[in-house]
N, C-alpha and C. Protein backbone atom coordinates (compact mmCIF):
# COMPACT_ATOMS: atom_id res chain seq x y z
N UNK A 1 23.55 8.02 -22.22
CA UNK A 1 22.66 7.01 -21.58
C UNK A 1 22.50 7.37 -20.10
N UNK A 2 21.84 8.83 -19.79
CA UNK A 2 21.99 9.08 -18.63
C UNK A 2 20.57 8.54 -17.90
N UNK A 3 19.62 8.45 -18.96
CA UNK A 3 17.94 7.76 -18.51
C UNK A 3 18.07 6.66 -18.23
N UNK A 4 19.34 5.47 -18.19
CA UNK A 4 18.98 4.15 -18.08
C UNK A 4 18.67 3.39 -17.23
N UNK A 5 18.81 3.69 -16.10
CA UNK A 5 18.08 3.16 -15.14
C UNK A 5 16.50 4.13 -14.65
N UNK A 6 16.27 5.44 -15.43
CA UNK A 6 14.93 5.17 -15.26
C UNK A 6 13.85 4.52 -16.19
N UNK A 7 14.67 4.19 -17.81
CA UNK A 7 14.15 3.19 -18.84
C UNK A 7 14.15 2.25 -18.03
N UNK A 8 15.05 1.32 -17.46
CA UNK A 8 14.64 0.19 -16.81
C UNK A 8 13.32 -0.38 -15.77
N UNK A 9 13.33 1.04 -14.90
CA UNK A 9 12.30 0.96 -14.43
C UNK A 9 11.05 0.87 -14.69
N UNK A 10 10.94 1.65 -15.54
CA UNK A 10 9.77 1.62 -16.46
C UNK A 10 9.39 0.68 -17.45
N UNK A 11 10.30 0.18 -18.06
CA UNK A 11 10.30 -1.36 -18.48
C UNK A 11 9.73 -2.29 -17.82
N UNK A 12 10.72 -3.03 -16.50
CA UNK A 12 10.39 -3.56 -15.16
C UNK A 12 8.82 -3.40 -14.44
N UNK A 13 8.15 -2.12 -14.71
CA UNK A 13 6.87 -1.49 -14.22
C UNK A 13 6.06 -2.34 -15.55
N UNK A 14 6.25 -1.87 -16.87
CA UNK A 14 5.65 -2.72 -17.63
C UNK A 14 5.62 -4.24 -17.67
N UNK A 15 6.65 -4.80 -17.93
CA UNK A 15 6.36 -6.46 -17.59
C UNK A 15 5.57 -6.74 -16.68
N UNK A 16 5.91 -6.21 -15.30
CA UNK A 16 5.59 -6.65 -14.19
C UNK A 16 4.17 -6.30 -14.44
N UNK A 17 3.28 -5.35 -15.03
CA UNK A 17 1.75 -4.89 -15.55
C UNK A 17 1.37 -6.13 -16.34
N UNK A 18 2.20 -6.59 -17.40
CA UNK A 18 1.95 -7.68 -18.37
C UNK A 18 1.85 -8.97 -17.55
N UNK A 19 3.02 -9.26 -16.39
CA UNK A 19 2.35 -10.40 -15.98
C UNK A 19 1.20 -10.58 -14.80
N UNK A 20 0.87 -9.34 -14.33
CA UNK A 20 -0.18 -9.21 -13.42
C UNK A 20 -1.69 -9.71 -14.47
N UNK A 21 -1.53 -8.74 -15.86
CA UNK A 21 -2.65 -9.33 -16.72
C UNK A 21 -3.26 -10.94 -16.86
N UNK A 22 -1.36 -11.32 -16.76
CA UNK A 22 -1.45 -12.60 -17.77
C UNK A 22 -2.18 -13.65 -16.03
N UNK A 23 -1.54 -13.26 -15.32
CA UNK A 23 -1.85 -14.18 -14.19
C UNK A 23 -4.00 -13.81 -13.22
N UNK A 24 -3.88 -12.84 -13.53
CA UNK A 24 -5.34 -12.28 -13.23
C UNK A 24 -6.42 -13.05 -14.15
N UNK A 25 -6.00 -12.99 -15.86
CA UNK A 25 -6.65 -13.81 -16.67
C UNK A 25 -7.02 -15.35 -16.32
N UNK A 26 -5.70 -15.98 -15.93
CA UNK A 26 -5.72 -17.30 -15.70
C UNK A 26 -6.67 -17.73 -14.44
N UNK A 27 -6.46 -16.60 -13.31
CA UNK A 27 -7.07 -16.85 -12.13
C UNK A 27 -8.69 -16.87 -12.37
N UNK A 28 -9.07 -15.99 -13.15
CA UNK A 28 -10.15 -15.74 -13.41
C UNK A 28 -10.99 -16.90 -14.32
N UNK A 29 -9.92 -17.56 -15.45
CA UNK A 29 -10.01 -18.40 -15.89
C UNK A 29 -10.83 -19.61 -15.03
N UNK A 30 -9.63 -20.18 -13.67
CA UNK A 30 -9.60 -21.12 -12.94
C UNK A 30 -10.70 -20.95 -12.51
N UNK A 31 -11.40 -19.99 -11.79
CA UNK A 31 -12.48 -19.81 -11.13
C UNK A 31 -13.94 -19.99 -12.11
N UNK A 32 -14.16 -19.56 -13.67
CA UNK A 32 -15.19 -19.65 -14.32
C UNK A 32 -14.58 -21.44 -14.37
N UNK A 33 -13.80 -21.56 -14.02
CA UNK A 33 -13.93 -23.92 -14.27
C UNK A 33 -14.41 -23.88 -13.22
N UNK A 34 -13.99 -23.87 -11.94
CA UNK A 34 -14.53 -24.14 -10.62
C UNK A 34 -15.70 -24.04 -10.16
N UNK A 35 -16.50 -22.76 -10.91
CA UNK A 35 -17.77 -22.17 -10.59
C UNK A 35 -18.46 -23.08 -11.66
């Protein structure tokens, strides 16, 4: 297990991609109500 902290990172890089999606969606969301 000598990769595991660069698996982590890359993990960490993914979520952190997944919640940029999830929060960009919503924002975008908020704004087609607002508009």
């Amino acid at each position: 297990m000598v990769q595991s902290c660069h698996d982590r990172d890359r993990i960490v890089i993914f979520v952190l991609g997944w919640l940029g999606l999830g929060i960009g969606t919503v924002v975008l969301g908020l704004f087609g109500v607002w508009k």
